[in-house]
C-alpha atoms as a PDB file:
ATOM      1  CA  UNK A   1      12.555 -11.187  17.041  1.00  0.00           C
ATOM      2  CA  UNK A   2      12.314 -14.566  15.210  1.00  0.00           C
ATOM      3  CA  UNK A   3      15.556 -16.401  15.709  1.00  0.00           C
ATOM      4  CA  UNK A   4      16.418 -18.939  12.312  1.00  0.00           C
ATOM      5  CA  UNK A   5      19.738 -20.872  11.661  1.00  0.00           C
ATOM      6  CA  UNK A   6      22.597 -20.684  10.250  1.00  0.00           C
ATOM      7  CA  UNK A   7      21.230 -22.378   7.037  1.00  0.00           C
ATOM      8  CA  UNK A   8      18.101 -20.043   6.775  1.00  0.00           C
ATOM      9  CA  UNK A   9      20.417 -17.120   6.984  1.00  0.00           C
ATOM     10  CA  UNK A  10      22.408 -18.664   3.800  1.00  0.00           C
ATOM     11  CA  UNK A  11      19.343 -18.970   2.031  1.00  0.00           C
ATOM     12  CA  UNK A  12      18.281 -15.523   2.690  1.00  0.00           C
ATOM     13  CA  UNK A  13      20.877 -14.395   1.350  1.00  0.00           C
ATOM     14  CA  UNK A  14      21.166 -15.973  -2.013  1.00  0.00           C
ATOM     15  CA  UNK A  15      17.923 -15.435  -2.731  1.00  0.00           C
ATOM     16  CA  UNK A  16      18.437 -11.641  -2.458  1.00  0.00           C
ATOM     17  CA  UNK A  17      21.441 -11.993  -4.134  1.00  0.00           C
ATOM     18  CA  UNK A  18      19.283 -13.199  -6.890  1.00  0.00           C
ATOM     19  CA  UNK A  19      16.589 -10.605  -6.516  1.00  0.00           C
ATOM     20  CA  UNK A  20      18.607  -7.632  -7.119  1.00  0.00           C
ATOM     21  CA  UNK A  21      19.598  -8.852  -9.970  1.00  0.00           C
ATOM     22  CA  UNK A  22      16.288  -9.769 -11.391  1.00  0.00           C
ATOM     23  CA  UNK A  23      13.156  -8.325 -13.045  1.00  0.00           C
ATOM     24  CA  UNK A  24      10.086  -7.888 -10.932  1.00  0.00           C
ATOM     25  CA  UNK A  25       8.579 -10.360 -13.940  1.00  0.00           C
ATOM     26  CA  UNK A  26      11.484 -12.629 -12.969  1.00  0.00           C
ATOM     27  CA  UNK A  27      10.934 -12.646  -9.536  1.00  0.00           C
ATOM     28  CA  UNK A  28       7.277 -13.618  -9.596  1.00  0.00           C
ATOM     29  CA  UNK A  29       7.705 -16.237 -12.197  1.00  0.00           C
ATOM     30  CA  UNK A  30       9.957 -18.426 -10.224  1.00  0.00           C
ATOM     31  CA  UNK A  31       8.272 -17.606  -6.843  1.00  0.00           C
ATOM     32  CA  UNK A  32      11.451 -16.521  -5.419  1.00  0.00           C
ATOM     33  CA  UNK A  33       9.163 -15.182  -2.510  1.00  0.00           C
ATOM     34  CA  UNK A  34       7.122 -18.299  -1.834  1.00  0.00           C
ATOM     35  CA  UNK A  35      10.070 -20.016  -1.532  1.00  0.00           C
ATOM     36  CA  UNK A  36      11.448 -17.707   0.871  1.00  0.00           C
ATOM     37  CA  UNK A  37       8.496 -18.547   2.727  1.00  0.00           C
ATOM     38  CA  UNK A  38       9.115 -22.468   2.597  1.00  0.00           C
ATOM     39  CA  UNK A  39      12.371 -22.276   3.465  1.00  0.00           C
ATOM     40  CA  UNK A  40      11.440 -20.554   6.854  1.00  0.00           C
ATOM     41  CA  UNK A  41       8.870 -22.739   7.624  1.00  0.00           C
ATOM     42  CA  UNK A  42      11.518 -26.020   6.660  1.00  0.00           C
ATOM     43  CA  UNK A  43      14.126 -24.285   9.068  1.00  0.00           C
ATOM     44  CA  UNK A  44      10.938 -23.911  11.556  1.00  0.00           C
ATOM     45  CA  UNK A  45      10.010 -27.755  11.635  1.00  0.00           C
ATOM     46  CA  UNK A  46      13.179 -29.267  11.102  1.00  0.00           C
ATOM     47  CA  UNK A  47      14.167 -29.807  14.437  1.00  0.00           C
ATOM     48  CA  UNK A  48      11.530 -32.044  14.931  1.00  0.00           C
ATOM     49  CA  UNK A  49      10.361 -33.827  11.418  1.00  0.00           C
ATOM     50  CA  UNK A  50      12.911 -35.565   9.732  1.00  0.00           C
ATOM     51  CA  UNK A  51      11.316 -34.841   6.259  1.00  0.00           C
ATOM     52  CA  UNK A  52      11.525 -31.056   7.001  1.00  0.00           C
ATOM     53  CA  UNK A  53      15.667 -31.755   7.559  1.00  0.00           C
ATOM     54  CA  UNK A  54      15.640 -33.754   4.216  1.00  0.00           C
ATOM     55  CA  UNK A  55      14.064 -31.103   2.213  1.00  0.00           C
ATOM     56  CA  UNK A  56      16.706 -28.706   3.452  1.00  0.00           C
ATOM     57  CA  UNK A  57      19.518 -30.098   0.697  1.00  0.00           C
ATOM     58  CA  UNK A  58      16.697 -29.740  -2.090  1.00  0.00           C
ATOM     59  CA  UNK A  59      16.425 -26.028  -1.372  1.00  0.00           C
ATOM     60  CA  UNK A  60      19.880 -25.682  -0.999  1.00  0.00           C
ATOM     61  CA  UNK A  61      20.458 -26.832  -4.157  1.00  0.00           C
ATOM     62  CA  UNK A  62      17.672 -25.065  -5.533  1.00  0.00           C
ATOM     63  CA  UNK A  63      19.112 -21.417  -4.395  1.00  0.00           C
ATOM     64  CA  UNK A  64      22.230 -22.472  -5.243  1.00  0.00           C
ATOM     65  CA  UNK A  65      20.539 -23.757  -9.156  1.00  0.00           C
ATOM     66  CA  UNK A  66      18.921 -20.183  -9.288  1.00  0.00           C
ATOM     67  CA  UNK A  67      21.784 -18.378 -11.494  1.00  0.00           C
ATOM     68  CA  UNK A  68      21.586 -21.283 -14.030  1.00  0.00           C
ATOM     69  CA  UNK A  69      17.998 -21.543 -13.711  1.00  0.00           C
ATOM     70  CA  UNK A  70      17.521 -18.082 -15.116  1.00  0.00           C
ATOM     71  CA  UNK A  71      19.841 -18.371 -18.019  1.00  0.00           C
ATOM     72  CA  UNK A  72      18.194 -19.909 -20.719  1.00  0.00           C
ATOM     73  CA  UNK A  73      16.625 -23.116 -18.889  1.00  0.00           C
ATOM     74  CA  UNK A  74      15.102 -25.929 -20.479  1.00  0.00           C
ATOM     75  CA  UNK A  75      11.313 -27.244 -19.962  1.00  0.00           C
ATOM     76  CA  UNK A  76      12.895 -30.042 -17.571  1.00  0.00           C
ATOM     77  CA  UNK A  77      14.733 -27.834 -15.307  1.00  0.00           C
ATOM     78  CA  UNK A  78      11.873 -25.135 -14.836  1.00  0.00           C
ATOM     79  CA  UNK A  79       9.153 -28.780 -14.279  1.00  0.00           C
ATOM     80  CA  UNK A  80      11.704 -29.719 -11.549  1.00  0.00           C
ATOM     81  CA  UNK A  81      12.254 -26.563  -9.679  1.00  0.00           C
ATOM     82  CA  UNK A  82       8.437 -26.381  -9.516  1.00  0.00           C
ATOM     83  CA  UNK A  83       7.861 -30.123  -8.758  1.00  0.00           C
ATOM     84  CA  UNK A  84      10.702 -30.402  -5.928  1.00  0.00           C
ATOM     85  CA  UNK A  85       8.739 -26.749  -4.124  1.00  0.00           C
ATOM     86  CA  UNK A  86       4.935 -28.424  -4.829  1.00  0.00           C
ATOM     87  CA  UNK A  87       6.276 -31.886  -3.178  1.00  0.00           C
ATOM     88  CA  UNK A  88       7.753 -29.746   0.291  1.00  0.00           C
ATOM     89  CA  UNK A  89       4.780 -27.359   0.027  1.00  0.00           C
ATOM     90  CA  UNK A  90       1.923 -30.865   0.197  1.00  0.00           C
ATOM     91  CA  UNK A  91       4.528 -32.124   2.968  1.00  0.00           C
ATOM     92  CA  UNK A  92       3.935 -28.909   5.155  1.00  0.00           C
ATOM     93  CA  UNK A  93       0.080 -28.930   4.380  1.00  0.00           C
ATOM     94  CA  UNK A  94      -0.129 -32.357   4.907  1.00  0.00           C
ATOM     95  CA  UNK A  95       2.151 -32.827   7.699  1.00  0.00           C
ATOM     96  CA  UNK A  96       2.370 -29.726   9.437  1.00  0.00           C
ATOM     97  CA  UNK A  97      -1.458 -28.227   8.661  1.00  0.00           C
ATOM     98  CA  UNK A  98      -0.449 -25.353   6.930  1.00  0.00           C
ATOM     99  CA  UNK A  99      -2.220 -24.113   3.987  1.00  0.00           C
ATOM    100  CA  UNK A 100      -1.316 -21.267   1.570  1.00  0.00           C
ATOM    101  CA  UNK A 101      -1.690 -17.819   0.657  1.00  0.00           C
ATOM    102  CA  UNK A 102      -5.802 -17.602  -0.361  1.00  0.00           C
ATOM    103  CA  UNK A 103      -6.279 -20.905  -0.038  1.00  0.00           C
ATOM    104  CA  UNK A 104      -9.786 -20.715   1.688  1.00  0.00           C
ATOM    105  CA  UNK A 105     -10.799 -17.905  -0.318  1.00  0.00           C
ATOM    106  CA  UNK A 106     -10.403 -19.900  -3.170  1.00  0.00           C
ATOM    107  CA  UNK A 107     -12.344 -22.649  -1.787  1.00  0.00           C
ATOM    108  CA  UNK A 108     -15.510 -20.735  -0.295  1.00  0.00           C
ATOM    109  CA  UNK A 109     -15.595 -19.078  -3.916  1.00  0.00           C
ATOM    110  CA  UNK A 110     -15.388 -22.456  -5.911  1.00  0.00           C
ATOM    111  CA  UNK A 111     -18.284 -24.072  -3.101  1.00  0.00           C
ATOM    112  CA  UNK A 112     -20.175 -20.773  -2.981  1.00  0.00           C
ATOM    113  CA  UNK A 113     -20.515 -20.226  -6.821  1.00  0.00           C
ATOM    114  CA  UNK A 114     -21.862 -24.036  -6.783  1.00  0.00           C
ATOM    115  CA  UNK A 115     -24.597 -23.773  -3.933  1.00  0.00           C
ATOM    116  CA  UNK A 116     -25.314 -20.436  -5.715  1.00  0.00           C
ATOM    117  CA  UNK A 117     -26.388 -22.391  -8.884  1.00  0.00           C
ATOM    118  CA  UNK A 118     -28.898 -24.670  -6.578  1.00  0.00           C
ATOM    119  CA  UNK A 119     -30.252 -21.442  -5.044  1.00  0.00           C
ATOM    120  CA  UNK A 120     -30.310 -19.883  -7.776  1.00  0.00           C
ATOM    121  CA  UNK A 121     -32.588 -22.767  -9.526  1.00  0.00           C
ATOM    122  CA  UNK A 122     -34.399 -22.990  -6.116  1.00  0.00           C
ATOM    123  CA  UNK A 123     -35.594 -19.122  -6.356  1.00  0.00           C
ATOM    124  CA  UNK A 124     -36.059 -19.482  -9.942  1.00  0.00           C
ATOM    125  CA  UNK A 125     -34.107 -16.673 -10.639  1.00  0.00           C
ATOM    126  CA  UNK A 126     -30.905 -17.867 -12.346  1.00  0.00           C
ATOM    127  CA  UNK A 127     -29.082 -14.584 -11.799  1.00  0.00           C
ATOM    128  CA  UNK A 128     -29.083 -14.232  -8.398  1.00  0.00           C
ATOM    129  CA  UNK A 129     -27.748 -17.487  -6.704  1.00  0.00           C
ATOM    130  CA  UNK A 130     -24.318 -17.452  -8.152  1.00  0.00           C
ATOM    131  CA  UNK A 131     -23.203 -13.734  -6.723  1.00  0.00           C
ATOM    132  CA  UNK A 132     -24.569 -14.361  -3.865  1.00  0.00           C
ATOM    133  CA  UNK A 133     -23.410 -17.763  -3.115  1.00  0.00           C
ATOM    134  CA  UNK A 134     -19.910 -16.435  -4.608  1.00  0.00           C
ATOM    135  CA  UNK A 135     -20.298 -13.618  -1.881  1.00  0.00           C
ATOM    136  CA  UNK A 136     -21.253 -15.886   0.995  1.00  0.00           C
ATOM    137  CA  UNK A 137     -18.103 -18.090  -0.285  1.00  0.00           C
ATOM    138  CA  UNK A 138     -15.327 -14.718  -0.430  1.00  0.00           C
ATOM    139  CA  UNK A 139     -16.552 -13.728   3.271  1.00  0.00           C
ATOM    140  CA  UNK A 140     -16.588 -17.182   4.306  1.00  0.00           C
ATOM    141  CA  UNK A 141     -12.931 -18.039   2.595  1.00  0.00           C
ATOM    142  CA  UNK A 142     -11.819 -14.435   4.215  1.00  0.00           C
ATOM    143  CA  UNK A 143     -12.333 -15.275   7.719  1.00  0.00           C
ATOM    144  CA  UNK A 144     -10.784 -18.762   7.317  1.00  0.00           C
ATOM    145  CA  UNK A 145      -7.649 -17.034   5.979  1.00  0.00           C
ATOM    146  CA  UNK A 146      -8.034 -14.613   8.380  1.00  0.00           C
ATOM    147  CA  UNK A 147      -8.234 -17.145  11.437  1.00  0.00           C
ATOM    148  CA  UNK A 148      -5.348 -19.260   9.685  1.00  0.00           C
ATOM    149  CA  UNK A 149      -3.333 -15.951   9.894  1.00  0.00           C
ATOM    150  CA  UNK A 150      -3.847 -15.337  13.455  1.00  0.00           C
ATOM    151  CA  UNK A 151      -2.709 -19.252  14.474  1.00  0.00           C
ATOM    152  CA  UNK A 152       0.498 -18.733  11.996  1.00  0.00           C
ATOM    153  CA  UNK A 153      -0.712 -21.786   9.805  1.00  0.00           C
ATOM    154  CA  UNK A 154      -0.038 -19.688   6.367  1.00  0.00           C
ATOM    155  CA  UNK A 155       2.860 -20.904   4.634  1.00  0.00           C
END
């Protein structure tokens, strides 16, 4: 059993708070999940990187900003809330070398579909490169996830 503080707990909570009384819709536009999943891995690293304790407060405040977020919020507030997760998400990839959700998958496919194209051209048949450089990229981008998985480097 994972032990988390005192803070984590609080966060956990307001955040479900929040997602009983939201749509499904809701829920997913304002990655209540994903920042579920930052705020553990904050309360994970914070004994150690001072950043990781400073961008406590800013999801704090952004738990606490969720009720007003959801009624009727302007362009600037929605930009922020998804600017101040983005900034703690490139700390913990950066920092901490974790990566998200389908992040290699989506890698392997973009580098796969583009050696496909040479292949493809090599062969001389067009058609061909591109699925199965796309392929080769998905299995590729799978096991990377996979291994990231198994080493608990997925945000």
């Amino acid at each position: 059993m994972e032990v988390h503080s005192e803070w984590y707990d609080k966060i956990v909570k307001e955040i479900s708070l929040h997602k009983d009384t939201l749509s499904k819709k809701d829920y997913k536009k304002y990655k209540l999940d994903l920042l579920l999943r930052v705020a553990k891995r904050v309360d994970n690293f914070s004994a150690l990187c001072g950043e990781c304790q400073m961008s406590q407060p800013e999801i704090t405040s952004l738990t606490q900003g969720l009720g007003n977020l959801l009624q009727m919020p302007s362009k600037e507030e929605r930009k922020s809330y998804f600017k101040t997760i983005n900034n703690i998400i490139k700390h913990l990839q950066k920092q901490h070398k974790l990566v998200t959700k389908g992040q290699y998958m989506g890698i392997g496919v973009a580098i796969g579909a583009g050696v496909g194209v040479a292949l493809g051209a090599a062969l001389d048949n067009p058609g061909i490169g591109p699925a199965l450089g796309t392929a080769l990229g998905v299995a590729i981008g799978i096991a990377m996830d996979a291994k990231a998985k198994k080493e608990d480097r997925v945000i």
